[in-house]
Protein backbone atom coordinates (compact mmCIF):
# COMPACT_ATOMS: atom_id res chain seq x y z
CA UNK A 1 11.21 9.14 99.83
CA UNK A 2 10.58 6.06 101.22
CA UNK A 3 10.04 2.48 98.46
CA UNK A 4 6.46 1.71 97.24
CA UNK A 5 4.76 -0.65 95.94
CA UNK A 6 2.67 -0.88 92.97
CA UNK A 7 -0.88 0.87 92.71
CA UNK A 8 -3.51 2.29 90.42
CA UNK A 9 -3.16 5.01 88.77
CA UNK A 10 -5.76 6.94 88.14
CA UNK A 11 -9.65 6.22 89.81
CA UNK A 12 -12.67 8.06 88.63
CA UNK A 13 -10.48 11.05 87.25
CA UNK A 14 -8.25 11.36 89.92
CA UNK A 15 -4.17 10.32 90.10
CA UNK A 16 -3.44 8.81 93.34
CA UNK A 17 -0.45 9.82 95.23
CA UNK A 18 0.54 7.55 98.18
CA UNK A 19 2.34 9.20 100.82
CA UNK A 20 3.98 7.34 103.68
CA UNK A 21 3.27 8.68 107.32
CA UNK A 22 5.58 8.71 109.50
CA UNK A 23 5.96 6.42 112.92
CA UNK A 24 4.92 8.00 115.99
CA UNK A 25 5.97 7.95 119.67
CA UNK A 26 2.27 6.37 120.35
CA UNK A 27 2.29 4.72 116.89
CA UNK A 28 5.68 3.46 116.11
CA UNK A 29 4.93 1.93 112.78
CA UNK A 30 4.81 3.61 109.41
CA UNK A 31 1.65 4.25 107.63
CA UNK A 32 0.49 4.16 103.57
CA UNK A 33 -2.11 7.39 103.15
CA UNK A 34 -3.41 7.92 99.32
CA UNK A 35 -3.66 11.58 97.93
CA UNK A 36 -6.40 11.73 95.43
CA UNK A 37 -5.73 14.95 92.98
CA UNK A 38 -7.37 16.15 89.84
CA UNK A 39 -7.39 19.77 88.17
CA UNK A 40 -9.91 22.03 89.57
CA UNK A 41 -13.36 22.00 87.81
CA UNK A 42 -16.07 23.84 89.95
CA UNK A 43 -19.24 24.11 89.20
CA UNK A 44 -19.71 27.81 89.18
CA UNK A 45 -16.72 29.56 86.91
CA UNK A 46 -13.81 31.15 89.52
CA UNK A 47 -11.05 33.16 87.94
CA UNK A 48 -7.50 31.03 89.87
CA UNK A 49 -9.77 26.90 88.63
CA UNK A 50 -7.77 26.71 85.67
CA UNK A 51 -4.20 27.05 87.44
CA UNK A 52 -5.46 24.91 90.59
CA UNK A 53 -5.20 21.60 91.60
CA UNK A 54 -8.22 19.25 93.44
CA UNK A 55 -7.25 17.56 96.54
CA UNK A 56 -9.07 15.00 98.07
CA UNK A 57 -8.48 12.94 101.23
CA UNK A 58 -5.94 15.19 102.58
CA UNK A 59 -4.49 14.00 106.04
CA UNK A 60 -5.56 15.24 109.62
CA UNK A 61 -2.68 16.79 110.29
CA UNK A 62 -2.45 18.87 106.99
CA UNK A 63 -0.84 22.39 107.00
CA UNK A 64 0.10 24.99 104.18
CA UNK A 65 3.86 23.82 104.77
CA UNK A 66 3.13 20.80 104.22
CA UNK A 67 1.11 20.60 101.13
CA UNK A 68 3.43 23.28 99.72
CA UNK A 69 6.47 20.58 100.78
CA UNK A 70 4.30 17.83 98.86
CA UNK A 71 3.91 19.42 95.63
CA UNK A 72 6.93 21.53 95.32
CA UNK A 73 10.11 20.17 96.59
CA UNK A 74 9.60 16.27 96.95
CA UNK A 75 7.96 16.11 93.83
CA UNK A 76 10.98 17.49 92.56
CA UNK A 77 9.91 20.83 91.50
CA UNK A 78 11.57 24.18 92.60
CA UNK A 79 9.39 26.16 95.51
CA UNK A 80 7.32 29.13 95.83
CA UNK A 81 5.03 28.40 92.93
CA UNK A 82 2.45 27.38 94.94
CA UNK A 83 -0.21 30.75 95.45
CA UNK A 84 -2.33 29.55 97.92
CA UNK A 85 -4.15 27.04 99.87
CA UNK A 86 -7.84 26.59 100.42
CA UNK A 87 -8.62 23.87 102.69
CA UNK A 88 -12.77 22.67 103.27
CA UNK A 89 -14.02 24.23 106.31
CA UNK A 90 -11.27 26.50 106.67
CA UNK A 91 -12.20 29.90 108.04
CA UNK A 92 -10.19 31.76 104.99
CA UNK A 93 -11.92 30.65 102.00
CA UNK A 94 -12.91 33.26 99.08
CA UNK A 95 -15.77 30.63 97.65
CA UNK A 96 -13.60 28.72 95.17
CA UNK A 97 -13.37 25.34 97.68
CA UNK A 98 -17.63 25.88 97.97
CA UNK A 99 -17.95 25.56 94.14
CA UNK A 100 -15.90 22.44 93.85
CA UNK A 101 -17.00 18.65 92.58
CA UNK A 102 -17.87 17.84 96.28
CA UNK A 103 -21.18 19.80 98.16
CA UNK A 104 -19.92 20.97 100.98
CA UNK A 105 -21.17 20.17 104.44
CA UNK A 106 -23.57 22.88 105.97
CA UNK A 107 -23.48 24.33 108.84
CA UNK A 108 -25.56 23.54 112.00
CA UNK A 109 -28.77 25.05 112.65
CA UNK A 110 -29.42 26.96 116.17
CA UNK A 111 -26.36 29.37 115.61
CA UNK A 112 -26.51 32.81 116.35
CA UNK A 113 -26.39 34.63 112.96
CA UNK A 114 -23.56 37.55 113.10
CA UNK A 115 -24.09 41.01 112.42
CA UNK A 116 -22.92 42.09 108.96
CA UNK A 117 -21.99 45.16 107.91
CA UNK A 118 -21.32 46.67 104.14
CA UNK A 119 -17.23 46.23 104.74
CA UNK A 120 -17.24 42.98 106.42
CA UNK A 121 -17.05 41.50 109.71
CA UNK A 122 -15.44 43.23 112.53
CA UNK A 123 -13.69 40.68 113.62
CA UNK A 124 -11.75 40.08 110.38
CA UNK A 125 -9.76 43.34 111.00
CA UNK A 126 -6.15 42.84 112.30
CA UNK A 127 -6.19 42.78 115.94
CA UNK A 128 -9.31 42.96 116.41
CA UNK A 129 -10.17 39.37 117.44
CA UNK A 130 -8.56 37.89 120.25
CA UNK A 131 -5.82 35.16 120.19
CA UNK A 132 -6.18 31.62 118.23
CA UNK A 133 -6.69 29.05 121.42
CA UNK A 134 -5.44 26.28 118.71
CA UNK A 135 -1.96 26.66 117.04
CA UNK A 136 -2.80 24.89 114.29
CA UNK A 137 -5.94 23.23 112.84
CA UNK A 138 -6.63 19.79 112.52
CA UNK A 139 -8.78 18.34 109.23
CA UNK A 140 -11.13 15.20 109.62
CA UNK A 141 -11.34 12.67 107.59
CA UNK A 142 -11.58 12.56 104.05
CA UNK A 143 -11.19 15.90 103.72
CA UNK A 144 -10.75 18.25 100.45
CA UNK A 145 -8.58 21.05 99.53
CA UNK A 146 -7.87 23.61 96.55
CA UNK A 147 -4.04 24.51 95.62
CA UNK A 148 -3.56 27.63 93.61
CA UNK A 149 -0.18 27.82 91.84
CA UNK A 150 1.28 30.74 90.66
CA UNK A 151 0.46 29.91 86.57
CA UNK A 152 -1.20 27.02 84.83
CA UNK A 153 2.54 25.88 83.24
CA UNK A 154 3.27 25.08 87.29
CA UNK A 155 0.17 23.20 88.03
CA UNK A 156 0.80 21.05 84.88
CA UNK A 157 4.41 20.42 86.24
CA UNK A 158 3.34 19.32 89.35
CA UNK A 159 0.54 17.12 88.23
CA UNK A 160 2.86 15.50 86.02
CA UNK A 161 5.25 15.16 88.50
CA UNK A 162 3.01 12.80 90.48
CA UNK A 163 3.07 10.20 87.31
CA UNK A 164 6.81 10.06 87.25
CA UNK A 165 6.66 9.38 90.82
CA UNK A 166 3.99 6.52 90.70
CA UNK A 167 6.36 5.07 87.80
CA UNK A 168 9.50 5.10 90.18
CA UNK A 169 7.14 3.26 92.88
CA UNK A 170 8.62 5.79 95.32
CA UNK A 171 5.95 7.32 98.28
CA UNK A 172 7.16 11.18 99.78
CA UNK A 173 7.25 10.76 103.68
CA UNK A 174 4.75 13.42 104.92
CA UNK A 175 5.71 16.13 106.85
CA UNK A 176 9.86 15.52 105.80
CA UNK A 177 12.29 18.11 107.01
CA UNK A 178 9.60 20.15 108.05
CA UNK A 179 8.87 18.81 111.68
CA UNK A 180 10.56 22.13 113.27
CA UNK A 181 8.43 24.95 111.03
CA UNK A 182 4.87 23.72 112.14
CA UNK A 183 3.41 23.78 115.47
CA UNK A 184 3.88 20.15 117.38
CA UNK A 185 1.07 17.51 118.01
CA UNK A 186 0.44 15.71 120.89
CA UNK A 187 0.73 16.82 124.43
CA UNK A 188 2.90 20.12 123.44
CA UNK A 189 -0.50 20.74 121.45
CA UNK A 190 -2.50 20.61 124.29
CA UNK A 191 -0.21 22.62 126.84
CA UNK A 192 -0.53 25.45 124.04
CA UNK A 193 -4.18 24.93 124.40
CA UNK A 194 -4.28 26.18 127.84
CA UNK A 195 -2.02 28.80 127.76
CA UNK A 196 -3.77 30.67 125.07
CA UNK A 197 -7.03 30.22 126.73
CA UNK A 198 -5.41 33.09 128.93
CA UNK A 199 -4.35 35.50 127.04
CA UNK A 200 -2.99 38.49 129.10
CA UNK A 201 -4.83 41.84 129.48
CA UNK A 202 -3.02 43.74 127.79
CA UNK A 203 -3.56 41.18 125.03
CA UNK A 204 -7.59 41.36 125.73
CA UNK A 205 -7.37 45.16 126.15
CA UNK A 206 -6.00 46.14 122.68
CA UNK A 207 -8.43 43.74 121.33
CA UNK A 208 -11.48 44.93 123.04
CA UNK A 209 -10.40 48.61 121.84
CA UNK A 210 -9.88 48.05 118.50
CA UNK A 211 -13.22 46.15 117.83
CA UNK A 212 -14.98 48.80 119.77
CA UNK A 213 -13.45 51.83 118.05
CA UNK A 214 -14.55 50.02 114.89
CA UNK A 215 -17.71 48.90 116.42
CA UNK A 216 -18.55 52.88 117.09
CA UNK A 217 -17.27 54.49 113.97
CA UNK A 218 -19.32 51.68 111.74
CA UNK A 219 -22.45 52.55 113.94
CA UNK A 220 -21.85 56.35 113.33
CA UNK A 221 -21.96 55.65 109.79
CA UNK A 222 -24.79 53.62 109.64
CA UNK A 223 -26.94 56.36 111.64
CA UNK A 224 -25.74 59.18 109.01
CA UNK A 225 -27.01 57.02 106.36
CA UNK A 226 -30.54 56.48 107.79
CA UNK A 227 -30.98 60.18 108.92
CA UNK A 228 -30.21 61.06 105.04
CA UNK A 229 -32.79 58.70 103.95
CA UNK A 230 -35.31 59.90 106.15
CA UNK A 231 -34.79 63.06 104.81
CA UNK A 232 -34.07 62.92 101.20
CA UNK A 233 -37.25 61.76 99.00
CA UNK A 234 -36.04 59.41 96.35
CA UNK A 235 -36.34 59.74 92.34
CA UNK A 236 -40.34 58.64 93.28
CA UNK A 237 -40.79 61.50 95.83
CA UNK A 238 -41.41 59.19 98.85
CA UNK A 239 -38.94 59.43 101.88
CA UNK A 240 -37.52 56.00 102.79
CA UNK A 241 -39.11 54.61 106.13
CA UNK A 242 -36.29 53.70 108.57
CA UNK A 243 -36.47 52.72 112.20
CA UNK A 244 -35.10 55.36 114.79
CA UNK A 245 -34.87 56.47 117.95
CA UNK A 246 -33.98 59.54 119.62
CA UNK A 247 -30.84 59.25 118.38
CA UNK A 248 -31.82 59.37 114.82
CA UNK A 249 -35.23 61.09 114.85
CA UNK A 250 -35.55 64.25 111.76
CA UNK A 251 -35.65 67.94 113.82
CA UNK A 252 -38.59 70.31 113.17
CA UNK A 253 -37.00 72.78 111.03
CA UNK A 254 -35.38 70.08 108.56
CA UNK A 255 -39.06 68.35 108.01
CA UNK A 256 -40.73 71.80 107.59
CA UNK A 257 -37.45 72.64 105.01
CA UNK A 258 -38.73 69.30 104.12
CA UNK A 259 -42.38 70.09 103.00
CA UNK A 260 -41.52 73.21 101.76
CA UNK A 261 -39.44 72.05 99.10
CA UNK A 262 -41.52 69.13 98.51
CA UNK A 263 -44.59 71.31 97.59
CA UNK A 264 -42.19 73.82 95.50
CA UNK A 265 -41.15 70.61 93.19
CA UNK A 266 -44.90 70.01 93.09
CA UNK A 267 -45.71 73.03 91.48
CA UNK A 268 -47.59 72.82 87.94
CA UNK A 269 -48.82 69.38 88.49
CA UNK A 270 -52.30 70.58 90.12
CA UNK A 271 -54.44 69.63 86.97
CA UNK A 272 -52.22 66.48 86.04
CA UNK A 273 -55.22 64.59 86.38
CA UNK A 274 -59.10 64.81 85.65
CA UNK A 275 -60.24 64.14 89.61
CA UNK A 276 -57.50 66.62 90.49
CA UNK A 277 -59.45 69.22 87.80
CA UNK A 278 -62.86 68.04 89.60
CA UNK A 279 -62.17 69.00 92.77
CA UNK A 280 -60.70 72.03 92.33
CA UNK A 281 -63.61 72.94 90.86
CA UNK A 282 -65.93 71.68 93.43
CA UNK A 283 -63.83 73.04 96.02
CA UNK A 284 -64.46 76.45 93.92
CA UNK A 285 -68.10 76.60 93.83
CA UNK A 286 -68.37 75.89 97.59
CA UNK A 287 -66.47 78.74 97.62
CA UNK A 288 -67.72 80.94 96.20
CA UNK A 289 -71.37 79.83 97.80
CA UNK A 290 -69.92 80.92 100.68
CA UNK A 291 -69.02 84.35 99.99
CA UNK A 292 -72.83 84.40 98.55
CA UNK A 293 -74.22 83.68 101.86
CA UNK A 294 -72.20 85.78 103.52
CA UNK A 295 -72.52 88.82 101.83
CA UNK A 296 -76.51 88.17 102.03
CA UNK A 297 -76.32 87.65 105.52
CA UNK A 298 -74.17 91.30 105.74
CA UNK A 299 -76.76 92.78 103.08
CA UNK A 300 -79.39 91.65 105.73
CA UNK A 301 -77.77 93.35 108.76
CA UNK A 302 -77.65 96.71 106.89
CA UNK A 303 -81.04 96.70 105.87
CA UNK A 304 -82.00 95.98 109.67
CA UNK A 305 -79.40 98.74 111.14
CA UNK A 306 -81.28 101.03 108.02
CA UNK A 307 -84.73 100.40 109.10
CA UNK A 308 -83.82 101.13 113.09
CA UNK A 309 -82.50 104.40 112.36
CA UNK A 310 -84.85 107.28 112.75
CA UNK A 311 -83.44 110.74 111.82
CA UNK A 312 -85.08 113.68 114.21
């Protein structure tokens, strides 16, 4: 750790850390950066707030290793009691960070919405994406993140660690004795860049296969479950309406199955209601008017074919 000087506290809630950054090639002087942390109160309840810390103002270049570095071993404490890491606009986030003190920024307009399905994106399956072009990500300014420790007993440890630390007047160095585990800045960053924007066939191949084989198997599914709606009525009676093609269009015999059981479950409801009594009864009458008329019209012909016949 390198010597501090004095500082507040504690602003608005939050304990303030300072953390010295490191001279650079480009930048070869030695930097003061304050960590703002808090325990995590979202808004909306989440199941891992009360055993997670608040981080605010997190540096550009922060990584897992080296928030895990920060609040573990140069605060003093042992390591591995650190769960997880949630950083704001970080593609793995479970909702926690989005219900923190902050809002958090939206996204732009004009993008082309994905294509959900019930299990979740395709492209969140192992392998089925292709290559990172970035080997690691970079935060802008003023950015927040959540740390989830293992139990509430660590979080407490390690937010009381940062008080002893203020009292000693001591800063951590950021990024200490980890330079060789995360990926290097500058024009190393850069060179990486360009050679993953070319990933190898092979590489593009196994992707392309996966996703599709996924792709096909998901669109199987979802045609099985339309042609089952189309074809079984619900607790109502009424047959879901579902668009179709060819592909997905109901056969003859199934709709005629269809009816057939349809009008069998209908059975002894005829006279459920008055109009239904009505015009059965109508429908009855004219009926039976027209058997009258025709059997006048056949009494008729008789008495013609009668009248014709002359016996010798």
């Amino acid at each position: 750790m390198a010597p501090g000087h004095s500082v507040h506290y504690e602003i608005s809630g939050y304990r303030i850390l300072p953390i010295s950054l490191p001279p650079l090639p480009s930048y070869p002087v030695s930097a003061t950066h304050y960590l703002y942390l808090r325990p995590h109160k979202p808004k909306l309840p989440a199941p891992a707030a009360a055993r997670s810390l608040f981080l605010v103002n997190v540096p550009f270049d922060s990584t897992d290793s080296h928030i895990k570095h920060l609040l573990s071993v140069q605060l003093g404490l042992p390591p591995g009691r650190i769960e997880e890491i949630q950083f704001e606009g970080s593609n793995k986030r479970d909702g926690t960070l989005e219900s923190a003190a902050v809002e958090p920024r939206r996204e732009k307009h004009g993008r082309k919405r994905k294509r959900g399905y019930e299990h979740g994106d395709i492209e969140e399956l192992d392998g089925a994406a292709l290559p990172a072009i970035w080997d690691r990500e970079l935060r802008t300014d003023g950015r927040s993140a959540v740390v989830v420790f293992v139990d509430r007993l660590s979080m407490d440890a390690a937010y009381k660690a940062v008080n002893k630390v203020q009292k000693k007047g001591m800063m951590p160095i950021w990024g200490e004795e980890i330079q060789d585990k995360v990926p290097s800045l500058g024009i190393a960053r850069y060179l990486n860049h360009h050679k993953a924007q070319y990933p190898s066939k092979d590489q593009v191949l196994e992707a392309v296969n996966i996703y599709m084989t996924e792709f096909a198997a998901r669109e199987a599914a979802q045609v099985r479950l339309q042609a089952r709606q189309r074809q079984v009525p619900d607790e109502d009676g009424f047959i879901t309406v579902t668009k179709g093609g060819r592909t997905g269009a109901a056969r003859q015999d199934a709709a005629k199955e269809l009816a057939v059981k349809q009008k069998e479950k209908q059975k002894g409801l005829e006279d459920f209601y008055r109009f239904q009594t009505r015009d059965k009864k109508k429908a009855k009458a004219i009926e039976l008017m027209k058997k009258f008329e025709d059997d006048k019209a056949r009494v008729q012909k008789m008495k013609e074919r009668r009248g014709m016949f002359r016996p010798e």
